[in-house]
Structures are given as structure tokens and as C-alpha cells.
N, C-alpha and C. Protein backbone atom coordinates (compact mmCIF):
# COMPACT_ATOMS: atom_id res chain seq x y z
N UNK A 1 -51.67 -22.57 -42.39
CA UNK A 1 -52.44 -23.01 -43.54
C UNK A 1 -52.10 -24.45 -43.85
N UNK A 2 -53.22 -25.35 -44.21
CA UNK A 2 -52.80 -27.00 -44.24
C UNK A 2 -53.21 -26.61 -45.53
N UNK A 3 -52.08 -27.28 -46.38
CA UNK A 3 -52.57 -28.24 -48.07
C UNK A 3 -52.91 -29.20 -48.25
N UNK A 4 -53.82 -29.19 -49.05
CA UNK A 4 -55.14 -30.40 -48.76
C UNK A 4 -54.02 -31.68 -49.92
N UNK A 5 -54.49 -32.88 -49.23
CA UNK A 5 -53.72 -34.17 -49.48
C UNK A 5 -53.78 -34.14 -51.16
N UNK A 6 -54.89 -33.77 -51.56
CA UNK A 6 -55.11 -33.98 -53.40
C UNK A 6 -53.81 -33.33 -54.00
N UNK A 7 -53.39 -31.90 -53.53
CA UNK A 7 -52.24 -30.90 -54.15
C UNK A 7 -51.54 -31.75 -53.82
N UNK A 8 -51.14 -32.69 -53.10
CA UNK A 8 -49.50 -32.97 -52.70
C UNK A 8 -49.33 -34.49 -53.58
N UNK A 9 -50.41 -34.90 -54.04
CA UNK A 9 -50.89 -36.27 -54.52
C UNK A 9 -50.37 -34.97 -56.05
N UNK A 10 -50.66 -34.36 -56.47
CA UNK A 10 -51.17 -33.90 -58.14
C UNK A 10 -49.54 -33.30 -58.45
N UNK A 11 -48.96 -32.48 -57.52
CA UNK A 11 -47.60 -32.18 -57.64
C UNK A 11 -46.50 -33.39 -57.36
N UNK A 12 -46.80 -34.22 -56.72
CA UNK A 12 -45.94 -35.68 -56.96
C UNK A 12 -46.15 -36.47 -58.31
N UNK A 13 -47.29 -36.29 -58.87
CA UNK A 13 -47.77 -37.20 -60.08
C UNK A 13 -46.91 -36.36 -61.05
N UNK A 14 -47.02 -34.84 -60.99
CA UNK A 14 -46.39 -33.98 -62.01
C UNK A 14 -44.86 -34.45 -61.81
N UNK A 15 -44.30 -34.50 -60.77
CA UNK A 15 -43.13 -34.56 -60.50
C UNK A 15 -42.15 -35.53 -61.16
N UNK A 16 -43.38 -37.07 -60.58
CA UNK A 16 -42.40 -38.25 -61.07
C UNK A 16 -43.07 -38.51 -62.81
N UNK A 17 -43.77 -37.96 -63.15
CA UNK A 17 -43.89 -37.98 -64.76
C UNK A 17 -42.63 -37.03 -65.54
N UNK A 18 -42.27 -36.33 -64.56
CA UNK A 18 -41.29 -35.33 -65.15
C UNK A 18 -39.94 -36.01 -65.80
N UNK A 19 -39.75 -37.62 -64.57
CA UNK A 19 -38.50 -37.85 -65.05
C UNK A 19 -38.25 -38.97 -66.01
N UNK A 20 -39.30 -39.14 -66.44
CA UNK A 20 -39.34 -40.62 -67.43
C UNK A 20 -38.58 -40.41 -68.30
N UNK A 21 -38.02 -40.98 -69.21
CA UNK A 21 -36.34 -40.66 -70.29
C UNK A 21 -37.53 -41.77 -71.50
N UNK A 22 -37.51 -40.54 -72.11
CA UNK A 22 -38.16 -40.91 -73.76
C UNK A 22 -36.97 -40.51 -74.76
N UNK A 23 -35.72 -40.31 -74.25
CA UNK A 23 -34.41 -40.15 -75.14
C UNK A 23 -34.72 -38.76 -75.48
N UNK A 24 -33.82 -38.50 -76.62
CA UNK A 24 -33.08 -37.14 -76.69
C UNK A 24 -34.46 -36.59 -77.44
N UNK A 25 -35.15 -37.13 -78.68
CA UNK A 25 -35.62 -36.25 -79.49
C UNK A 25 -37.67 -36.46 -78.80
N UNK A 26 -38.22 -35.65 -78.76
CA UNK A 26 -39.27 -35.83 -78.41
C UNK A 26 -40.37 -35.80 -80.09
N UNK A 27 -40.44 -36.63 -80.46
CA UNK A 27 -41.08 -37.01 -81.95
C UNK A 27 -42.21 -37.58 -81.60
N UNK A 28 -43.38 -36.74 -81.85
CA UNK A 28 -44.89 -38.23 -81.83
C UNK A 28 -45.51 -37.81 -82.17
N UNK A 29 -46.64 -38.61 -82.49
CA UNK A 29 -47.47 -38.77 -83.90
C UNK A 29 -48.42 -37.97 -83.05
N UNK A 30 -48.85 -36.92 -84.38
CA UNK A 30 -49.61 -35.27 -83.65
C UNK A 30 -51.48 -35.86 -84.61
N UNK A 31 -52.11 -36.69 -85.41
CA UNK A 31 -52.75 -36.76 -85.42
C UNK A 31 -53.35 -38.46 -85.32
N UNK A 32 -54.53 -38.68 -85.98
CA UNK A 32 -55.09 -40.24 -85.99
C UNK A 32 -54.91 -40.96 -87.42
N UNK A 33 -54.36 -39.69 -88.55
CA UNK A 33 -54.44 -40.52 -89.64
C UNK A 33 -53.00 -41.43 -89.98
N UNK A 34 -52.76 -41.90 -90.93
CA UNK A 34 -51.61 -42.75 -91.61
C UNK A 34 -50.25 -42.30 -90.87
N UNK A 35 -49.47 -42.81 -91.39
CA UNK A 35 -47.89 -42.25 -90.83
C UNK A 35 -47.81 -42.06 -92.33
N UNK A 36 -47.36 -40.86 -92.69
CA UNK A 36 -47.14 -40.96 -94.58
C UNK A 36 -45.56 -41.07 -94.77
N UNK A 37 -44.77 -41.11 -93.88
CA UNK A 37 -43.64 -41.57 -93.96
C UNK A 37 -43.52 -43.43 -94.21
N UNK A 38 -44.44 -43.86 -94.05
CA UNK A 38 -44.31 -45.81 -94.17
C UNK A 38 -44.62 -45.93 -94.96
N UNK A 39 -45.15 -44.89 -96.46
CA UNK A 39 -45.81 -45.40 -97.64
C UNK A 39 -44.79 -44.66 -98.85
N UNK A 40 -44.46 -45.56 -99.21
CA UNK A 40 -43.55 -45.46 -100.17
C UNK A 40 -43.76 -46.16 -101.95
N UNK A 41 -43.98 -45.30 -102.81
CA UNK A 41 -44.97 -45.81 -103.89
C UNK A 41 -43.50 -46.91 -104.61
N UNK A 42 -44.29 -47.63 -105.17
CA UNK A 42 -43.51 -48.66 -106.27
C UNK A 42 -43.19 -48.15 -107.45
N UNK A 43 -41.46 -48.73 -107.82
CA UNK A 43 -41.94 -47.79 -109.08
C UNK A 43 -42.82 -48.63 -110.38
N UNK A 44 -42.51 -47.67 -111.56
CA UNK A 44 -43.68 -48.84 -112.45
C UNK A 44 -43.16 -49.67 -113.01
N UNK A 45 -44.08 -50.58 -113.26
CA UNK A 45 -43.76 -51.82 -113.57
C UNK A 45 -43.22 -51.72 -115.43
N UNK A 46 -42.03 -52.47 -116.00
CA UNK A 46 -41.71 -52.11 -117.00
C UNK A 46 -41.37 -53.57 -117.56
N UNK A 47 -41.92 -53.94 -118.68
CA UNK A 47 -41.46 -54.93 -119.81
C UNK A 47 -39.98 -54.59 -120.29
N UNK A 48 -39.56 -56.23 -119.38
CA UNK A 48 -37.78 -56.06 -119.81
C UNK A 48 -37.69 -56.36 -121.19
N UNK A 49 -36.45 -55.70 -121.49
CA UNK A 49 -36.30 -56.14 -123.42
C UNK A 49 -35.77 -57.31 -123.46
N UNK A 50 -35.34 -58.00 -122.09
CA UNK A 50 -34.94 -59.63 -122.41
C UNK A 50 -35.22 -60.59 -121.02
N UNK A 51 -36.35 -61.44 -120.84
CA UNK A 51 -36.29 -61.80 -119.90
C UNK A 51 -35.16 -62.66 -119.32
N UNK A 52 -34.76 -63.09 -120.27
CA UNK A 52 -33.09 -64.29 -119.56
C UNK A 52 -32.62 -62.62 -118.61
N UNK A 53 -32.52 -61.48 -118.66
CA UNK A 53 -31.27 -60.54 -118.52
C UNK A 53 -31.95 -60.64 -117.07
N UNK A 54 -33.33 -60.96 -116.72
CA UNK A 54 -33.91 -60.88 -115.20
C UNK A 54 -33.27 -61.58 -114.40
N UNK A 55 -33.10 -60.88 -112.40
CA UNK A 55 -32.25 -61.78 -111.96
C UNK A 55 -32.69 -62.83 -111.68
N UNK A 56 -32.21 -63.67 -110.80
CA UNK A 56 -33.25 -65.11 -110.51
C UNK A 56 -33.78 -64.43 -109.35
N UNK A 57 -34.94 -65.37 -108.64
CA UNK A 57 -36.17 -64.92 -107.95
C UNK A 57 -35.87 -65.26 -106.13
N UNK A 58 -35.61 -64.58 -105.82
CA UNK A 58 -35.13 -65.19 -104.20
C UNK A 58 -35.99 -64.58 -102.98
N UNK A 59 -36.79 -65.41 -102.48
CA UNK A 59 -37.37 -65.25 -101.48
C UNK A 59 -36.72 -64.34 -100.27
N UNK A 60 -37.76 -63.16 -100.09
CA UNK A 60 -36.97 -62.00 -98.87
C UNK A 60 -36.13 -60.94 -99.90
N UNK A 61 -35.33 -61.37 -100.60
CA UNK A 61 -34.66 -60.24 -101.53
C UNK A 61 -35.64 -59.29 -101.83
N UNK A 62 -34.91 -58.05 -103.10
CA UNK A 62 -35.76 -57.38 -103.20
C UNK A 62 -36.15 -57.30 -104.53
N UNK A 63 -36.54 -56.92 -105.20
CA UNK A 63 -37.10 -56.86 -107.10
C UNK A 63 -37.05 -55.15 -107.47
N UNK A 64 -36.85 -55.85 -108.52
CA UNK A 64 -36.95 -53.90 -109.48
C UNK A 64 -37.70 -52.97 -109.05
N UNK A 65 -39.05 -53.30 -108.73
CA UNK A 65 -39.95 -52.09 -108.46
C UNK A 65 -40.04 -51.92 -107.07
N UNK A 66 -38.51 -52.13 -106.43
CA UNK A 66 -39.02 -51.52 -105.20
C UNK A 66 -38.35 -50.51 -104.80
N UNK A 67 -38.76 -49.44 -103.86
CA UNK A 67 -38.74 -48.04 -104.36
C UNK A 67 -37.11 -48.06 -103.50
N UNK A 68 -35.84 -47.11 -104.01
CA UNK A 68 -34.78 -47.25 -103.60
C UNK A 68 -34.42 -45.31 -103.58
N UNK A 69 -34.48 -45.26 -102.73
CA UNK A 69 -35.22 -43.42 -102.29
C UNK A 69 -33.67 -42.87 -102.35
N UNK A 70 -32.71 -43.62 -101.60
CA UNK A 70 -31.29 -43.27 -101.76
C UNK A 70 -30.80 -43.60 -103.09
N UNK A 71 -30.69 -44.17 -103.81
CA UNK A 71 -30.12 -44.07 -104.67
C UNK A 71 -30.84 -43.28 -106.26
N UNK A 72 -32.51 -43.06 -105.80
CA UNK A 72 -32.85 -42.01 -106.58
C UNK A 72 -32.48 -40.51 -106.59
N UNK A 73 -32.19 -39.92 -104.89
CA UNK A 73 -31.57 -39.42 -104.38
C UNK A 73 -30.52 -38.92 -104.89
N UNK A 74 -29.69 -39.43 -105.10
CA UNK A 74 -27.98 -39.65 -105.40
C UNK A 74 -28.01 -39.07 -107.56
N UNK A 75 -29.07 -39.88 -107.95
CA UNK A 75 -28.96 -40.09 -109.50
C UNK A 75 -29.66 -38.71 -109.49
N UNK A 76 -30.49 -37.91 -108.51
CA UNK A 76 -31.04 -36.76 -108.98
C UNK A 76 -30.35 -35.60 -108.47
N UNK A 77 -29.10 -36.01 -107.98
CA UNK A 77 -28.26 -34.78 -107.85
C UNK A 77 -26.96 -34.68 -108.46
N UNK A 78 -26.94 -35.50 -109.72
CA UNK A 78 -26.32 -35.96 -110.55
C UNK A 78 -25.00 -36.83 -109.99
N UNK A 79 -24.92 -37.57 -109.24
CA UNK A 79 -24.11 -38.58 -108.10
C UNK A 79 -24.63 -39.82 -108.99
N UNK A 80 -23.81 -40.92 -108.74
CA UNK A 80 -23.60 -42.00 -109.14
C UNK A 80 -24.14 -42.92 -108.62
N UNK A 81 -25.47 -43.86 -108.73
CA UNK A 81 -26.11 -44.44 -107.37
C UNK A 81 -25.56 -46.07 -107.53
N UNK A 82 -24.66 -46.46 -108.35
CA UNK A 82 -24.16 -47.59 -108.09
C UNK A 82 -22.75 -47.60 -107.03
N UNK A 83 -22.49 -46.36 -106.79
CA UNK A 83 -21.51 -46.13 -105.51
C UNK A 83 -21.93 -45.96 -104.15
N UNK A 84 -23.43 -46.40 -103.92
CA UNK A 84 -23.90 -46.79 -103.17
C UNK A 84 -23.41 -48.20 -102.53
N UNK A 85 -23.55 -48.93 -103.66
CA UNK A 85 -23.62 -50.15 -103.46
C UNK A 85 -22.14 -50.76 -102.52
N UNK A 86 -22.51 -51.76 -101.59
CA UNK A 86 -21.22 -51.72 -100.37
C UNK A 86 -20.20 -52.84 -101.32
N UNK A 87 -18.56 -52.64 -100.74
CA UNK A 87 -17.89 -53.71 -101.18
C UNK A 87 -16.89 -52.77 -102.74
N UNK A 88 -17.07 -51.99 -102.77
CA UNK A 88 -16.57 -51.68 -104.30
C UNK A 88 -15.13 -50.92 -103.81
N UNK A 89 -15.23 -50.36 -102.59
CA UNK A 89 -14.14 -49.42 -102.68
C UNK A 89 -13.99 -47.92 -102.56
N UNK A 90 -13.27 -47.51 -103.38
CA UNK A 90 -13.20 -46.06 -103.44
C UNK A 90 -13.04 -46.21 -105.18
N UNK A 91 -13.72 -45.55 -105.51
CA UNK A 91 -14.29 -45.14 -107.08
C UNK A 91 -12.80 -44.24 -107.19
N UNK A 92 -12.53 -44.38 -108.45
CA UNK A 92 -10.92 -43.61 -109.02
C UNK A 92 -11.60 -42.14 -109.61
N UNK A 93 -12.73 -41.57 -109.36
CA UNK A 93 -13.13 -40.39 -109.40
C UNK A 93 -12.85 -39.50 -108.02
N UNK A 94 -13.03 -40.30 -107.05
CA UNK A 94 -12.83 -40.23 -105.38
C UNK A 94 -11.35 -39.92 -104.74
N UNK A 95 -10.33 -40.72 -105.44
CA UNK A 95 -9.16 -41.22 -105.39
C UNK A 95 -8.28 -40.21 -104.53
N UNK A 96 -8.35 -39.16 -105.28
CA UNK A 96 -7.78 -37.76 -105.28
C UNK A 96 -7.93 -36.89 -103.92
N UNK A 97 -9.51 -36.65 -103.59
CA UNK A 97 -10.69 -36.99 -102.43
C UNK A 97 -10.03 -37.52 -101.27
N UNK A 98 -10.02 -38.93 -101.44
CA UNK A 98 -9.78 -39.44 -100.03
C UNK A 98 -8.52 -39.25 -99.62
N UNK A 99 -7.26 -39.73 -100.97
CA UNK A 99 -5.69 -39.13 -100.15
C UNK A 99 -5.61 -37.81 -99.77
N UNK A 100 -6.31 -36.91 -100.30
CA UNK A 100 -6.20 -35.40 -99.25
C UNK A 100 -6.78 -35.68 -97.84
N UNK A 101 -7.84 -36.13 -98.26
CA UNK A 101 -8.58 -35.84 -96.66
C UNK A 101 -7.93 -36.98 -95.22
N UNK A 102 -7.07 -38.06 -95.81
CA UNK A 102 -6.32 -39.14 -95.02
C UNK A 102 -4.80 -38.60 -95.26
N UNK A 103 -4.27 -37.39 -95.59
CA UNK A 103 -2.66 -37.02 -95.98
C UNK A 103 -2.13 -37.14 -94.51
N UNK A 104 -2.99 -36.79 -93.30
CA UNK A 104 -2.46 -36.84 -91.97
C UNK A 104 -2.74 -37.65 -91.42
N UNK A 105 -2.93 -39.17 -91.62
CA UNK A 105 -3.61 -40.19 -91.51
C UNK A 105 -4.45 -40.66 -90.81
N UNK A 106 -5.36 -42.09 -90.80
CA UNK A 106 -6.94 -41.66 -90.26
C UNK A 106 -6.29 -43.25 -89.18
N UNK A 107 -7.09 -42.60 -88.10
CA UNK A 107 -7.42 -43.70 -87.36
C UNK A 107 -8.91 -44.57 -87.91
N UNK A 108 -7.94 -46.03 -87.48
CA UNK A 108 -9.13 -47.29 -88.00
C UNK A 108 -10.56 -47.18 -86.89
N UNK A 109 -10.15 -46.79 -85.96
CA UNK A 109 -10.92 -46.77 -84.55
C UNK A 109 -11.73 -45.40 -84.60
N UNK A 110 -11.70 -44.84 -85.76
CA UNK A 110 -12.77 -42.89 -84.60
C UNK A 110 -13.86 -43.12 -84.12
N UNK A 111 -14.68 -43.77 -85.21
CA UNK A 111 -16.26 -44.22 -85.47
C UNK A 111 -16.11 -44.67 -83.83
N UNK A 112 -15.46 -45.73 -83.68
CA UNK A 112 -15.63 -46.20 -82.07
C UNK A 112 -15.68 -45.15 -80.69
N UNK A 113 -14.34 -44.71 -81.21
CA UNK A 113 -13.95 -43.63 -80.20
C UNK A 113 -15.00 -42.57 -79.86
N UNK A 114 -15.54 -41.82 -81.08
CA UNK A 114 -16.46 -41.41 -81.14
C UNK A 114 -18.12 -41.36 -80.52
N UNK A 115 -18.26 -42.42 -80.63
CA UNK A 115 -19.18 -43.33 -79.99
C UNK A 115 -19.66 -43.26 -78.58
N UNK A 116 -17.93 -43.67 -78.07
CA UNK A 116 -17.59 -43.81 -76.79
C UNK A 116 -17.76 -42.13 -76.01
N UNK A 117 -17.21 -41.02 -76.97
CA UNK A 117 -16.75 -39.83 -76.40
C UNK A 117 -18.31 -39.40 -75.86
N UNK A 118 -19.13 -39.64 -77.60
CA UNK A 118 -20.65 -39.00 -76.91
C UNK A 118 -21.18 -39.89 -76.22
N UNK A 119 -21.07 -41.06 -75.26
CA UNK A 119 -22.21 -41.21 -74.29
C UNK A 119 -21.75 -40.94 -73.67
N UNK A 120 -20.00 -40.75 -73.04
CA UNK A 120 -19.76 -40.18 -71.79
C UNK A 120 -20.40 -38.34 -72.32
N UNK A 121 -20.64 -38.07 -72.94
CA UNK A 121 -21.07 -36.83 -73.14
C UNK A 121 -22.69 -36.50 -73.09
N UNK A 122 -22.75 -37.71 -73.26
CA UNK A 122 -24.97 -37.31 -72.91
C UNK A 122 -25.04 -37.75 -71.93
N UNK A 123 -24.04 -38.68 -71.20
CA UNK A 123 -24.60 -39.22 -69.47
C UNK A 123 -24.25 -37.96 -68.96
N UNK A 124 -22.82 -37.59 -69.02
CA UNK A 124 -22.74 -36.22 -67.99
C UNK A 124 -24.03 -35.05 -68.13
N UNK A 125 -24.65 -34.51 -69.33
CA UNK A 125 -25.82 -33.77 -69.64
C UNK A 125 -27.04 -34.18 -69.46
N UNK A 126 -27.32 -35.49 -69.48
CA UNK A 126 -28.44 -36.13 -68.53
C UNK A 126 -28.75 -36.13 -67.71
N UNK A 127 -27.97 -35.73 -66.33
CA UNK A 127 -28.11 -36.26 -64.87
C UNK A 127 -28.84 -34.78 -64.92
N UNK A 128 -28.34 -33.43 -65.53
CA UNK A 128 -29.14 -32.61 -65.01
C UNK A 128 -30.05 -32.66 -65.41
N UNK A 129 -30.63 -32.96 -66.59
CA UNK A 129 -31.49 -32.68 -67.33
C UNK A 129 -32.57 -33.64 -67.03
N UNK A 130 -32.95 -34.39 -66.09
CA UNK A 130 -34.24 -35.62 -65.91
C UNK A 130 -35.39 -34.83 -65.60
N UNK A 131 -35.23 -33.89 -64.95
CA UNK A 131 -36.85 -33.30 -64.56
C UNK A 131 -36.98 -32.35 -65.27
N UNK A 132 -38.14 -32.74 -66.00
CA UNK A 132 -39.18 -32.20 -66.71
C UNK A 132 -40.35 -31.80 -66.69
N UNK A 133 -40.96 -30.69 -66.39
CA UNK A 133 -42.53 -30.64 -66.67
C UNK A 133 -43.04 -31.01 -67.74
N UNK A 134 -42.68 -30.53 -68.84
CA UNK A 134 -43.10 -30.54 -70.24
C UNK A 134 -42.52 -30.93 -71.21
N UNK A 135 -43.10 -31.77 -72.28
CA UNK A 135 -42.04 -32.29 -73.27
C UNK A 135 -41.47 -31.10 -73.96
N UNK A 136 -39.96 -31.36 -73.97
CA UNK A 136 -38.63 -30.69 -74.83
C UNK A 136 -37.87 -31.25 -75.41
N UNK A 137 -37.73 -30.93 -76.48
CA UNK A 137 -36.78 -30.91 -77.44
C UNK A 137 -35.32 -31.36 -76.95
N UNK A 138 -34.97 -32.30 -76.21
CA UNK A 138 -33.51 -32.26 -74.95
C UNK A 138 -32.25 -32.53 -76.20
N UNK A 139 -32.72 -33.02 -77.59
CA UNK A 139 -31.78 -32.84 -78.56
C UNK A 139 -30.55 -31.28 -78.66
N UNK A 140 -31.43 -30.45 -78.61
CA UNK A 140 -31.13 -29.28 -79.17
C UNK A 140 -30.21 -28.73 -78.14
N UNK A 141 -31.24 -28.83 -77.11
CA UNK A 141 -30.30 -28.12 -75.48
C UNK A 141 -28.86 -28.84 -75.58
N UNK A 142 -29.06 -30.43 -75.17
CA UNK A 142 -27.78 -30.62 -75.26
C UNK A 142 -26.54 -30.32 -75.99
N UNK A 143 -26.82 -30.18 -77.35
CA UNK A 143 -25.59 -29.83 -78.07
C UNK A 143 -25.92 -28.28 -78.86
N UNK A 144 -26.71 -27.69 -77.92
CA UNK A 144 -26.47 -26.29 -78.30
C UNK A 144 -25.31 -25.49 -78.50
N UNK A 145 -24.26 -26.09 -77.70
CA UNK A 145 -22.73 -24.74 -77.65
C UNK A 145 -21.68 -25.77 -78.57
N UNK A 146 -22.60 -27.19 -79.44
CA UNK A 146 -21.81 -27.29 -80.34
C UNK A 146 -22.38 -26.90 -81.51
N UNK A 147 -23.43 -26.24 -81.86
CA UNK A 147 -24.25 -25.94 -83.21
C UNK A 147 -23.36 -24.81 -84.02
N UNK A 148 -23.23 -24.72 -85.05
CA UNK A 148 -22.84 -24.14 -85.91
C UNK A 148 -23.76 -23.22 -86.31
N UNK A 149 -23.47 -21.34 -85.79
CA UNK A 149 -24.77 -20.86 -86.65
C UNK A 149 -24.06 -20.19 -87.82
N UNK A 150 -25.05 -20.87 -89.19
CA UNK A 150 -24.36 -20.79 -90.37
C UNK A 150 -24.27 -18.86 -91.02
N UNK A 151 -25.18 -17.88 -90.41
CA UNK A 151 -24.78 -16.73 -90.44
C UNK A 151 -24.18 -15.86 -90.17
N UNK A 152 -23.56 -16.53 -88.52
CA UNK A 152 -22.51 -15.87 -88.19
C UNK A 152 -21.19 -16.62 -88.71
N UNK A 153 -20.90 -17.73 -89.05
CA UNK A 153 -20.16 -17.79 -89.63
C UNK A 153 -19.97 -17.41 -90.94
N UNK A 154 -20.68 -17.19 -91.97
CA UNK A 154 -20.83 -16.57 -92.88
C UNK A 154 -20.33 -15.11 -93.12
N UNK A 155 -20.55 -14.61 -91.99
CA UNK A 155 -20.42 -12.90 -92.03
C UNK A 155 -18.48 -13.05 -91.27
N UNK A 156 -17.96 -13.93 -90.68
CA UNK A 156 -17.24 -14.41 -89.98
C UNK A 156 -16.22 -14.22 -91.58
N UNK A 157 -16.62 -15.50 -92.40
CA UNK A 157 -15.80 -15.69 -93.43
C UNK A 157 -15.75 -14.27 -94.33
N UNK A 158 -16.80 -13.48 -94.44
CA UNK A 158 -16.93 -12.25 -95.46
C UNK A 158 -16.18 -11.09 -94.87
N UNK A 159 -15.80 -10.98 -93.44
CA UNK A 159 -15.47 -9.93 -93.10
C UNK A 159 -13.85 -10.76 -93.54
N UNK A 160 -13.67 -11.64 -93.35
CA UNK A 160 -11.94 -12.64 -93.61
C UNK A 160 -11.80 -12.12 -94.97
N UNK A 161 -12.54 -12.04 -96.09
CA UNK A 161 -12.15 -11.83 -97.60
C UNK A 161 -12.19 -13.18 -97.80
N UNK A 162 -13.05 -14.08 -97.70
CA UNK A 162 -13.18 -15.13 -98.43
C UNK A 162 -14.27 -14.81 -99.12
N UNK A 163 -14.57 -15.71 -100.32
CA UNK A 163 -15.55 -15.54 -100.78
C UNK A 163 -16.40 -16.37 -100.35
N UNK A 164 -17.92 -16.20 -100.93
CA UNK A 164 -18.92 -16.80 -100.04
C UNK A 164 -20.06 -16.91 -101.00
N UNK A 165 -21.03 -18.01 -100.86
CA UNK A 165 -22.10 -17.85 -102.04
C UNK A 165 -22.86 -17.05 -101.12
N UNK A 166 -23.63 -16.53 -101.83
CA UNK A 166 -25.08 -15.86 -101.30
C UNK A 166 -26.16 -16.80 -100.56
N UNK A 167 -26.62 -16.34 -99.07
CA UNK A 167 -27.36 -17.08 -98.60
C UNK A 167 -28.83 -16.33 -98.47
N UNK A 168 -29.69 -16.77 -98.11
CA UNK A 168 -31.38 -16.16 -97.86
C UNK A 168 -30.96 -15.59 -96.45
N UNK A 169 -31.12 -14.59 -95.91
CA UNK A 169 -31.32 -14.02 -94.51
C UNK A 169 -31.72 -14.93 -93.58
N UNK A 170 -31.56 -14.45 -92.30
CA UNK A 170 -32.17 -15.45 -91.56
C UNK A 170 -33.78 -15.11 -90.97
N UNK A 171 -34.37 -15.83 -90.84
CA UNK A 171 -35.95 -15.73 -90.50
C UNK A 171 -35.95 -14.74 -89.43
N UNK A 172 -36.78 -13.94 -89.94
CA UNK A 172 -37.52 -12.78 -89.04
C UNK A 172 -36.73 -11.86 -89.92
N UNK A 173 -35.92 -11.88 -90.79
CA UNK A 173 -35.41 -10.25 -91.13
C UNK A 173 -36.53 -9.84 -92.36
């Protein structure tokens, strides 16, 4: 039996489309309208009770009404949104906070180290992973056997005698 030249042309095209590297998360825009994630409303405009108290006007900076999603964020979960702001420190509400969590002390370097650990950790999971038929999710696969599933640990901690808040079941029960 001969296979006609078109199949061997249509399974090579499938083949080498398989291995193109669009990175870990496969995200794309599923219709033709807006991105409604790029529209972000202003807030409203408000008559200051003193104009001297306005800052001065600097080209590229930003002004009052522009929308600041993190630090509305922060003020609506009753968090402090001027501890946002970089350069301040550690807030003496925090204080307490950070010497526990540094009592065994922190390396200046993790963030780096870190860094370093996961690309030698997505190159080694990459090499198998290039051929593709179909777009996947290659986020998930890869760090599947590090995911945390929060029900079995849950039932993990309840059978221990810890206590535990109440969670919603998991989907499908």
C-alpha cells in the first residue's frame, strides 16, 4: 500500500506545529470584542476642600482619579493601602510578624535562588513536553505533583484534631 504524498505533507505540518513553545500558560483571546480587562473606570472626579493641599502637576505621573485596583483591594479587606506604598519598611503592626517568620533567619538571596531552582526545573520538564497536537494547559501538568489539594489536606488536618474552618465540598459532590 503507497501513502499518497498529501498525508505525509499534512502529518509533518501537524507535527512541526506541535512543537512551537507559546510558554507555559495557553491564554487567548476566545472572541472579536474588547479585552475588558484594559478598561479600567476612573474614579470620580471630586472638588478638593483646598486647592494649595493639590500635588504639583508632573508630566507621565499619575493624578487622583486614576483607578488604583490594589490598593482599593487592600482598603476593602480592611488592610491598610498606604503599606503598599514602597520604601516605608515594616509597619510596627507587622513587627511581631516578621521576627517570627525570620527567628531562623532569612537568606538575602532566595528570591534569586529561587528563580534559578525553577528554570533548571521547567528546562528539565520541557524537553519532554515540546510535542503537541493540541493546545494545553503545560502550566498545570508541570507542577502537578507540586499542587496542594486543599481537601485532602483538610480531611488530613481533621482526622490530626486540628481544628479547621468549614469548607464548600468539592465540585461534583
Amino acid at each position: 500500500m503507497r501513502i499518497p504524498f498529501g498525508m505525509i505533507v499534512l502529518v509533518g505540518a501537524v507535527a512541526v506545529a506541535g512543537c512551537s513553545q507559546k510558554g507555559l500558560r495557553d491564554i487567548r483571546k476566545t472572541g472579536t470584542g474588547p479585552d475588558e480587562f484594559l478598561v479600567l473606570p476612573n474614579k470620580p472626579l471630586n472638588e478638593p476642600a483646598d486647592y494649595s493641599s493639590l500635588p504639583e502637576p508632573t508630566p507621565g505621573a499619575g493624578n487622583i482619579a486614576d483607578p488604583t485596583p490594589q490598593a482599593d483591594a487592600v482598603a476593602a479587606l480592611g488592610g491598610k493601602p498606604s503599606a503598599l506604598v514602597p520604601g516605608q519598611g515594616v509597619s510596627s503592626s507587622d513587627l511581631a510578624l516578621v521576627s517570627a517568620s525570620s527567628r531562623y533567619g532569612v537568606s538575602p538571596t532566595v528570591r534569586q535562588e529561587l528563580a534559578e531552582e525553577d528554570t533548571k526545573f521547567l528546562k528539565k520538564k520541557r524537553i519532554t513536553g515540546r510535542i503537541r497536537l493540541f493546545p494545553v494547559d503545560r502550566y498545570e501538568q508541570i507542577y502537578a505533583k507540586q499542587t496542594l489539594d486543599p481537601f485532602e489536606t483538610t480531611e488530613q488536618f481533621r482526622r490530626a484534631g486540628v481544628a479547621t474552618p468549614s469548607a464548600p465540598p468539592p465540585s461534583g459532590e
